[in-house]
Protein backbone atom coordinates (compact mmCIF):
# COMPACT_ATOMS: atom_id res chain seq x y z
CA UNK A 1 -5.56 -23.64 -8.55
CA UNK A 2 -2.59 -20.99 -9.48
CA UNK A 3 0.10 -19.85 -7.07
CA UNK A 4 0.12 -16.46 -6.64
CA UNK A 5 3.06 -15.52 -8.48
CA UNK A 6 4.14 -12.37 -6.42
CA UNK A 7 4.18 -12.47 -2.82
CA UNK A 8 4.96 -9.21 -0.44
CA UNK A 9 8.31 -9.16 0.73
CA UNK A 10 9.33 -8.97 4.47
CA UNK A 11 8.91 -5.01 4.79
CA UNK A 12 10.96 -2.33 5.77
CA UNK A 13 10.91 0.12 8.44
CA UNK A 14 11.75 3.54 6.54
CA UNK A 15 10.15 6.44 6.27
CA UNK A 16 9.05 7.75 3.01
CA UNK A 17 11.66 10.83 3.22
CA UNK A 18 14.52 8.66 3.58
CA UNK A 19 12.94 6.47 0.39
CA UNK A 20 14.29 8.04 -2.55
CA UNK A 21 17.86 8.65 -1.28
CA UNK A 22 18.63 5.16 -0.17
CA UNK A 23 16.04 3.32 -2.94
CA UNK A 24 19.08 2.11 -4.91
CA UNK A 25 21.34 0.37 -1.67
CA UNK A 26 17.89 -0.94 -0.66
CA UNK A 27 17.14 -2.64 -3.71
CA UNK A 28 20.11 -4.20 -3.24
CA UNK A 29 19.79 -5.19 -0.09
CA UNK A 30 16.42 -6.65 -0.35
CA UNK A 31 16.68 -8.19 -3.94
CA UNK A 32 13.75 -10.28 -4.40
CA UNK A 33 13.88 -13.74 -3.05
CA UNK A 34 13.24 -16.71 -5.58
CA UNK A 35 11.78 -18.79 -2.73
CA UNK A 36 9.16 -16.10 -2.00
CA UNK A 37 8.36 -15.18 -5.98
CA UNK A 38 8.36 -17.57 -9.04
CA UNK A 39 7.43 -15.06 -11.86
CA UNK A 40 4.44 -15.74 -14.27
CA UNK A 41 5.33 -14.12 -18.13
CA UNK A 42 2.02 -13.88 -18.62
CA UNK A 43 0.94 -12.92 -21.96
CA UNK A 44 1.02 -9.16 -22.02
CA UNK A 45 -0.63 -8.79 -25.26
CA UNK A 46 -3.74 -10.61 -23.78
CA UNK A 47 -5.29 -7.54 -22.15
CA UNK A 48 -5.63 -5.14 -24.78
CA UNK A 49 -6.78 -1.92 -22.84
CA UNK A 50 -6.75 -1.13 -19.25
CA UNK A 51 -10.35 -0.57 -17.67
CA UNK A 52 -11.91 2.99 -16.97
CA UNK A 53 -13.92 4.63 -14.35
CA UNK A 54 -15.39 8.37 -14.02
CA UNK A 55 -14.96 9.01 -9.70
CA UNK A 56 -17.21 11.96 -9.03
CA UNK A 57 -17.42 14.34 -6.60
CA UNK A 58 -19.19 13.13 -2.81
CA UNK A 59 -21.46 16.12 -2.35
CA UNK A 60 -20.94 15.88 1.69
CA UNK A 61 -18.45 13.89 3.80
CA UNK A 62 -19.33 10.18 3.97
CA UNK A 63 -19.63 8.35 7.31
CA UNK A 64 -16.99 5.38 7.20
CA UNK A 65 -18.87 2.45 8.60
CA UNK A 66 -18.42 -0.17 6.03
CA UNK A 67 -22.27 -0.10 5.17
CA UNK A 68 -22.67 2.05 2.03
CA UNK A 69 -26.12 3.50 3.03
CA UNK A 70 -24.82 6.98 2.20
CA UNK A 71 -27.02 8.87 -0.45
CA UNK A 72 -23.87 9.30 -2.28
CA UNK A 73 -22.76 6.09 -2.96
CA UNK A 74 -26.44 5.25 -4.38
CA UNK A 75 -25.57 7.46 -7.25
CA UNK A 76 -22.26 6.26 -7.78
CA UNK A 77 -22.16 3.49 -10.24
CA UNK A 78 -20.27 -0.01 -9.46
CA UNK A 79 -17.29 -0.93 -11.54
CA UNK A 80 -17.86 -4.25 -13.83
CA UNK A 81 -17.53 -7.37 -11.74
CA UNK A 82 -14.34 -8.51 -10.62
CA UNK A 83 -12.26 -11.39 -13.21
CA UNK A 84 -9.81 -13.25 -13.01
CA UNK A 85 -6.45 -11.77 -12.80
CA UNK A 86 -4.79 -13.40 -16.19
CA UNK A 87 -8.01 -12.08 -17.74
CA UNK A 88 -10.99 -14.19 -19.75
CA UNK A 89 -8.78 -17.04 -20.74
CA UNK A 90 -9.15 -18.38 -16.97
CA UNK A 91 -12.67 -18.96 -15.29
CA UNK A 92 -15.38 -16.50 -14.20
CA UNK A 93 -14.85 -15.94 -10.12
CA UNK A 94 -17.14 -18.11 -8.13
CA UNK A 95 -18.30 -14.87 -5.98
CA UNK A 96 -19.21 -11.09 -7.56
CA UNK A 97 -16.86 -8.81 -6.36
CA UNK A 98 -17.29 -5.09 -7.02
CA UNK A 99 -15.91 -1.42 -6.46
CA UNK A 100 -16.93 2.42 -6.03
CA UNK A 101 -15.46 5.46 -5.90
CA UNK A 102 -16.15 8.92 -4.86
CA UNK A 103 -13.98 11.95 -3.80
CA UNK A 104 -14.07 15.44 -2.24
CA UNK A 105 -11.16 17.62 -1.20
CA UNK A 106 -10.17 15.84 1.93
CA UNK A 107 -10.50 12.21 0.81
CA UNK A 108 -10.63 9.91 -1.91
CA UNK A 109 -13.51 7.24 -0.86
CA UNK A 110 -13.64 3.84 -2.13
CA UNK A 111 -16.25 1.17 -1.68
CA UNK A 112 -16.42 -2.75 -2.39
CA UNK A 113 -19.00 -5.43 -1.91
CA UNK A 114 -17.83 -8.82 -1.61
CA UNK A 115 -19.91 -11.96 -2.31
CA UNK A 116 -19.35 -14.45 0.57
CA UNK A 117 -21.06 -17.85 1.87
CA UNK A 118 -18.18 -18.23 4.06
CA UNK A 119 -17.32 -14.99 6.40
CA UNK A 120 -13.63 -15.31 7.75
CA UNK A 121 -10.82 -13.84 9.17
CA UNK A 122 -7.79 -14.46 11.56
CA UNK A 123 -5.37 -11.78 11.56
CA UNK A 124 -5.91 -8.56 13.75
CA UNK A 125 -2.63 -6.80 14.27
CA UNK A 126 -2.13 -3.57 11.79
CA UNK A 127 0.66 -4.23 8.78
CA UNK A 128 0.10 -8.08 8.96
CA UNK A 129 0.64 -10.13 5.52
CA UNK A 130 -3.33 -9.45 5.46
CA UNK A 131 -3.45 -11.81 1.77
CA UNK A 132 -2.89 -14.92 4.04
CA UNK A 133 -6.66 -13.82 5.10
CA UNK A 134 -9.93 -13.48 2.42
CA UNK A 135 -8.74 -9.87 1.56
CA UNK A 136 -9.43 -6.69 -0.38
CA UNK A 137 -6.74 -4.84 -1.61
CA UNK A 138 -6.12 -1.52 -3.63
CA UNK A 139 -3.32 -0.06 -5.75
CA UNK A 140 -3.07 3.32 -6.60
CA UNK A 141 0.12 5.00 -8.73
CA UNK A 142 -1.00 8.47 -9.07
CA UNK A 143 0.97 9.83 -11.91
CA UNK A 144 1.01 5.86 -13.88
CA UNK A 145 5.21 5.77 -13.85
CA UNK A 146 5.21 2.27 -12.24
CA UNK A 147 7.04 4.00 -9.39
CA UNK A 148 6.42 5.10 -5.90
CA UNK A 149 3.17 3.27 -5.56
CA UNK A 150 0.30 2.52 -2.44
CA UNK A 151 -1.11 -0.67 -1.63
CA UNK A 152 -3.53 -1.21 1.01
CA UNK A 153 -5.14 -4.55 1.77
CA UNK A 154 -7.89 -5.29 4.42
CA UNK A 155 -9.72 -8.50 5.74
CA UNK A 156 -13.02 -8.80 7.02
CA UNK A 157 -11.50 -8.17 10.66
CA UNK A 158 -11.01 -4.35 9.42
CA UNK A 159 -7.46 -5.13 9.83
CA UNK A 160 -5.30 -2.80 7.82
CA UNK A 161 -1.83 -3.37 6.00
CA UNK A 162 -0.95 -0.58 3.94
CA UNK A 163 2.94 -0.10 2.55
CA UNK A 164 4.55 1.95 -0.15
CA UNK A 165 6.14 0.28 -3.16
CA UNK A 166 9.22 2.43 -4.38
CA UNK A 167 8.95 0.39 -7.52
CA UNK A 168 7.44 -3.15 -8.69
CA UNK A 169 9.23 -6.57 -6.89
CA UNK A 170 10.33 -7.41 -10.84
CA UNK A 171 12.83 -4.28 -10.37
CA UNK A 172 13.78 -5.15 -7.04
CA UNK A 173 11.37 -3.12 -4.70
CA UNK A 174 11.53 -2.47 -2.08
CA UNK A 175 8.34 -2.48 -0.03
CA UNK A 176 8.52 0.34 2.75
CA UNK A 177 5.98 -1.38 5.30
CA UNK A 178 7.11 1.59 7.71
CA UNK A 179 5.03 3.94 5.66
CA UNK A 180 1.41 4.69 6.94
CA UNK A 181 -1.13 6.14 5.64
CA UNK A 182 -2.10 9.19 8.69
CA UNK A 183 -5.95 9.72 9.13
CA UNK A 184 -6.68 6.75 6.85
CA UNK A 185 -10.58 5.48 7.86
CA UNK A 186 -11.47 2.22 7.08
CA UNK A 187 -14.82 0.02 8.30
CA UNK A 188 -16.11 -3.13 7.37
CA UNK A 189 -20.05 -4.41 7.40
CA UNK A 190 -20.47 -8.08 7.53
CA UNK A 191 -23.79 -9.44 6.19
CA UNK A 192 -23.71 -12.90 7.83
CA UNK A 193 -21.56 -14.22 11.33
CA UNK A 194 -18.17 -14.34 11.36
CA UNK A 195 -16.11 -17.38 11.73
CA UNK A 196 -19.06 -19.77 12.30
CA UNK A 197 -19.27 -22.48 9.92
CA UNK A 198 -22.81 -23.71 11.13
CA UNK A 199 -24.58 -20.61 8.67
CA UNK A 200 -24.24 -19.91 5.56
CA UNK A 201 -23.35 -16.03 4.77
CA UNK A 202 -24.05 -13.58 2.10
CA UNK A 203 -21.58 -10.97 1.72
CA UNK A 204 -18.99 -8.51 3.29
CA UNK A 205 -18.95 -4.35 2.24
CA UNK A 206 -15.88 -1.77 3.34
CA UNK A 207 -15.52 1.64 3.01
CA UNK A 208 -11.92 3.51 2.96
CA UNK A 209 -11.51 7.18 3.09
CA UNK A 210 -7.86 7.79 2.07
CA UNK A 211 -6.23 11.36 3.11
CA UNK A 212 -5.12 13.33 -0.01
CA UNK A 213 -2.25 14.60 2.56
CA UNK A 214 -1.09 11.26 2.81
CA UNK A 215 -1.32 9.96 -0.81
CA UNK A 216 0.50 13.47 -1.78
CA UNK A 217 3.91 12.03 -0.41
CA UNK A 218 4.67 10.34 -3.34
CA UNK A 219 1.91 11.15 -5.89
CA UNK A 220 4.06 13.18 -8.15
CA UNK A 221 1.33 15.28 -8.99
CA UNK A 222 -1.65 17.21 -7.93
CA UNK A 223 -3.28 16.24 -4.62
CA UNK A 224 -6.32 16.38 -4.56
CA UNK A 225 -6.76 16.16 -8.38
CA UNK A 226 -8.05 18.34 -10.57
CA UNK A 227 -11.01 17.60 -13.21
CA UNK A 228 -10.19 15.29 -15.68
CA UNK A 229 -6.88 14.27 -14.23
CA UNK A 230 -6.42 10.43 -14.39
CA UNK A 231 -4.76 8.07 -11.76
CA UNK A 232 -3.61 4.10 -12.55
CA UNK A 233 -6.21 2.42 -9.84
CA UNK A 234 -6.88 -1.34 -9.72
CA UNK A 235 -8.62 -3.63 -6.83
CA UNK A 236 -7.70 -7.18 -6.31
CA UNK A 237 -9.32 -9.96 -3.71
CA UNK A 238 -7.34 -12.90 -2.72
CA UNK A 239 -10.08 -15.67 -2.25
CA UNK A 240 -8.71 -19.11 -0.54
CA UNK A 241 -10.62 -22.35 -0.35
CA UNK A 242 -11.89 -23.40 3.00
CA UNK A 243 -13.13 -26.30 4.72
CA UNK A 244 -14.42 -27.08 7.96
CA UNK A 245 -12.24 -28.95 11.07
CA UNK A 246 -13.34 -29.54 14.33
CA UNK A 247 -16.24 -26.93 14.18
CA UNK A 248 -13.62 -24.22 12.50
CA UNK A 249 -12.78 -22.68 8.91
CA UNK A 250 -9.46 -23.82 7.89
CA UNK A 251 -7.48 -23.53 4.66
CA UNK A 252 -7.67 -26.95 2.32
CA UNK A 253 -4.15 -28.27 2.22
CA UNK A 254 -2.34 -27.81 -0.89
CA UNK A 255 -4.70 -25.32 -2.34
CA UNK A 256 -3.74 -22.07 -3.73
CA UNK A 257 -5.37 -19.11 -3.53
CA UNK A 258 -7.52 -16.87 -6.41
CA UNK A 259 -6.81 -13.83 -7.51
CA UNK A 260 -9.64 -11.46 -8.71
CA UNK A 261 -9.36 -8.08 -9.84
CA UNK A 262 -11.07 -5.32 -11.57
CA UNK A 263 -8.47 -4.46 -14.55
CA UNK A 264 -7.29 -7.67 -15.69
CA UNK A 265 -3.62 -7.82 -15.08
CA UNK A 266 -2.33 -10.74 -17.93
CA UNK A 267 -0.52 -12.70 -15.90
CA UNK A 268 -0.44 -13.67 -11.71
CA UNK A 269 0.94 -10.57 -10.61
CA UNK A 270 -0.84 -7.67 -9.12
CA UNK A 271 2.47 -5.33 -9.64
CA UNK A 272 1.97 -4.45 -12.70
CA UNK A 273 1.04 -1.00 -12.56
CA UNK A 274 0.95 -0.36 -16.31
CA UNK A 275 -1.88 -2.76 -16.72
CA UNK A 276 -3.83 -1.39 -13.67
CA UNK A 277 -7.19 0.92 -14.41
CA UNK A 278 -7.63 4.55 -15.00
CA UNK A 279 -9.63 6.69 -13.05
CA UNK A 280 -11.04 9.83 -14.03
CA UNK A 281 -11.67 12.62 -11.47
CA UNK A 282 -14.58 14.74 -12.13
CA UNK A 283 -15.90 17.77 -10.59
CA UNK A 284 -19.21 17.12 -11.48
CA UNK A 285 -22.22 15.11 -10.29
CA UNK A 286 -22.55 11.60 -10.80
CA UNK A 287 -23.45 11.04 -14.51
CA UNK A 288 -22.47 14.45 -16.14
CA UNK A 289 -18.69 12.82 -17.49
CA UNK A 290 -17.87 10.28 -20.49
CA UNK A 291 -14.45 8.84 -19.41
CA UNK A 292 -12.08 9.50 -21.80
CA UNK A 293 -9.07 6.54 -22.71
CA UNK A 294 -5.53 7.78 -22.71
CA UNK A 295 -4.73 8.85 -26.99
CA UNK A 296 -1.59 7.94 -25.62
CA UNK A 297 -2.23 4.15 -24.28
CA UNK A 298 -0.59 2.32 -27.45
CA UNK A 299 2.56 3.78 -27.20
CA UNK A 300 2.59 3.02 -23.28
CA UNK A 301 1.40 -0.53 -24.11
CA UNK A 302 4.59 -0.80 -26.86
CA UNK A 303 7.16 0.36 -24.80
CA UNK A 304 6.14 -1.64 -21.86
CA UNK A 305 6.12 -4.70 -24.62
CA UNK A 306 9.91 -3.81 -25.21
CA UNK A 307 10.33 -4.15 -21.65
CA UNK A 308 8.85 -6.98 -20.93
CA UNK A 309 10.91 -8.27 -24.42
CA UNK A 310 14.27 -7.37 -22.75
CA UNK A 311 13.33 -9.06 -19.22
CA UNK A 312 12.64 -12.09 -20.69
CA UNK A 313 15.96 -12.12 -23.27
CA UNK A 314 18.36 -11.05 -19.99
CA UNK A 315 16.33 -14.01 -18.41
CA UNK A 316 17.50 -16.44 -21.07
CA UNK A 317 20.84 -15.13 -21.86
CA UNK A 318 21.61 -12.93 -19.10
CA UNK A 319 21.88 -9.94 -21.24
CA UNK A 320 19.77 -7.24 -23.21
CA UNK A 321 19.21 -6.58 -27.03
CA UNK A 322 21.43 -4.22 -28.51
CA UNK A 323 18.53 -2.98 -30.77
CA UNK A 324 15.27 -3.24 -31.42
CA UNK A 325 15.07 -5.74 -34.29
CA UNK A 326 16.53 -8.43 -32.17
CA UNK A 327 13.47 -8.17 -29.92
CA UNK A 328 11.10 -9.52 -32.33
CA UNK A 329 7.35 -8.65 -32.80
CA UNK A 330 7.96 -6.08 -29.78
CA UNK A 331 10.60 -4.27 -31.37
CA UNK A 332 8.37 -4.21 -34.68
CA UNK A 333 6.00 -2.81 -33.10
CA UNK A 334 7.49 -0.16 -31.84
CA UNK A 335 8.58 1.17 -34.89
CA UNK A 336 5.50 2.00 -35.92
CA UNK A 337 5.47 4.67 -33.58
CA UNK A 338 6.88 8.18 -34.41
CA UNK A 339 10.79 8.81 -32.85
CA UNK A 340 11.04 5.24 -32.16
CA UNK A 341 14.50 4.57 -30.21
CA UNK A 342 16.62 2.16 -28.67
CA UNK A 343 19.90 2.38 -26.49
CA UNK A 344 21.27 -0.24 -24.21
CA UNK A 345 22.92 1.45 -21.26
CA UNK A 346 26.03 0.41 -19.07
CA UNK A 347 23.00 -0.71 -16.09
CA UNK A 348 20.24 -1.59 -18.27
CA UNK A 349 18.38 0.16 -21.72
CA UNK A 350 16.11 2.87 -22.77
CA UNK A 351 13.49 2.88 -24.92
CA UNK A 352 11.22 5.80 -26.10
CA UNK A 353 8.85 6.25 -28.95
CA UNK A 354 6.03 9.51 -29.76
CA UNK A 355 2.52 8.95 -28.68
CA UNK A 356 -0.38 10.10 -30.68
CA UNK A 357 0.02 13.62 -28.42
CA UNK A 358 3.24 14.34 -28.90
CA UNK A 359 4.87 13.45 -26.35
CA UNK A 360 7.90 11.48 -26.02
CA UNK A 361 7.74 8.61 -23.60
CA UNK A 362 10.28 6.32 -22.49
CA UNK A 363 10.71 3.54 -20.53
CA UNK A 364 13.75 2.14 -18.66
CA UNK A 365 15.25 -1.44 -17.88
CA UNK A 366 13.44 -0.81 -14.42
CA UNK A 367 10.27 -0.42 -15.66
CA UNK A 368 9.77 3.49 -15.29
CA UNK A 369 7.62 4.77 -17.85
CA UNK A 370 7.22 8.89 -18.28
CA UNK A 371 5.81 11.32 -21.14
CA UNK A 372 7.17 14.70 -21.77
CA UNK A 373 6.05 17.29 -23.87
């Protein structure tokens, strides 16, 4: 078993319109604490392209009761099965996990069936760390900067914790646990009995329809989309190993929990947004779209390489590469893009290179990547 290598911090009580003005005194405040997060390198280079999935229009409303009878979701395809969160070099999950999507102009909808012989669940009041439980959890980043980010986890209890990330834990946070998402609906369908170790279950399903309102706070774009616009998406589910004491489910001592997700992530850590999925909003009917991958994907995936480059060199020597060249096969790299540039700066560095459309992206010592014309 693998630790999870990036554990929610205790959260905050702000509001999101107090967020941006008082992100950099929180961050300080709330640096992340080396008891609570040992950091897995990972091997970026592993996962070569993010995953991709077309979410189509929900011709009527759905009815949020966790069993995914709706005509809709019948025509909305699954994602592939859930993997392992470092990607195929680790083993296939021991239960299928899977995902859909659907949207309309109040909600965006998403579905998830869980394999389970073992249905259980302990926690019940809103916001608790729900990954101590079997969970399900999503990440969304609307406009892909690695910034300003939603999680929302839920057990098999229909117990919700959903918090805003201002940016990752590797950049300092913080998590703003005082954020909730208004109007969010959220239902769970067990196929099996709860907490009763004398069966043997089959499976657990959810449903979540997520207010556009709400997910506009931060989005830094559009809400709801428009066709063709693309969102950084990814699902994980925290899986723990379980035996049975004294007629109950506990947790076997010393074990550590899985970690399966839809877009591998390269490494233990769910917060890395620039590895999550894309999802493609259509306007269409299920089946009319191809999904089309970002043109501009390799350049992303360089500069974030420079990043993670510099992390690890400030981790070694406690300070960054003056250029690129001392970076090594990620600085190479990144000269084979157009514009390619380097500057270390008096809190940090910037990087920026052209993608294959012309813009000019950049990426800074906190992780922030953005494209402009």
């Amino acid at each position: 078993m693998r630790e999870r290598s990036t554990t929610r911090r205790a959260a905050l009580g702000f509001k999101p319109s107090l967020v941006l003005g008082l992100a950099a005194l929180v961050s300080m405040a709330f640096a992340p604490d080396p008891s609570l997060e040992r950091p897995s390198e990972g091997n970026f280079a592993a996962v070569q392209y993010p995953l991709g999935y077309v979410c189509y229009r929900a011709s009527s409303p759905l009815t949020i009761d966790g069993r995914l009878d709706d005509t809709e979701w019948g025509a909305a395809e699954w994602t592939t099965d859930f993997v392992d969160i470092e990607g195929d070099s680790q083993p296939k999950p021991r239960f299928r996990t899977r995902a859909k999507m659907l949207w309309d102009d109040e909600h965006f909808y998403i579905a998830a069936e869980l394999e389970e012989p073992h249905l259980w669940g302990t926690l019940t009041k809103r916001d608790s760390v729900i990954f101590h439980d079997n969970d399900f959890e999503v990440f969304i980043d609307p406009d892909g900067d690695n910034h300003q980010y939603y999680e929302i986890e839920i057990n098999a209890l229909n117990t919700v914790w959903d918090l805003l990330l201002v940016k990752p834990y590797r950049d300092g946070g913080p998590a703003v646990n005082g954020w909730n998402i208004a109007g969010l609906k959220s239902a769970v369908w067990l196929d099996g009995t709860l907490n009763d170790p004398s069966d043997r279950d089959r499976r657990w399903t959810l449903e979540m329809a997520i207010p556009w309102k709400a997910l506009a706070e931060c989005a830094g774009r559009t809400c709801p989309p428009s066709n063709g616009d693309q969102w950084r998406v990814n699902f994980s589910r925290v899986q723990w190993r379980l035996e049975v004491s004294e007629g109950a489910y506990r947790k076997v001592e010393g074990s550590k929990e899985d970690n399966w997700v839809w877009s591998p992530q390269g490494a233990i850590d769910m917060h890395r947004p620039e590895m999550w999925g894309y999802v493609q909003f259509s306007t269409h009917g299920p089946g009319a779209d191809v999904f089309r991958r970002d043109p501009d994907e390799e350049v992303r995936k360089a500069l974030m390489g420079v990043y993670h480059a510099q992390k690890a060199r400030f981790s070694e020597s406690g300070t960054y590469a003056l250029k690129l060249e001392d970076l090594g096969e990620a600085g190479n790299h990144l000269f084979r893009f157009k514009d390619a540039e380097h500057q270390r700066t008096l809190d940090g560095f910037v990087a920026r290179a052209r993608g294959a459309t012309g813009a000019l992206w950049t990426v800074r010592s906190d992780s922030r990547l953005t494209g402009s014309p």
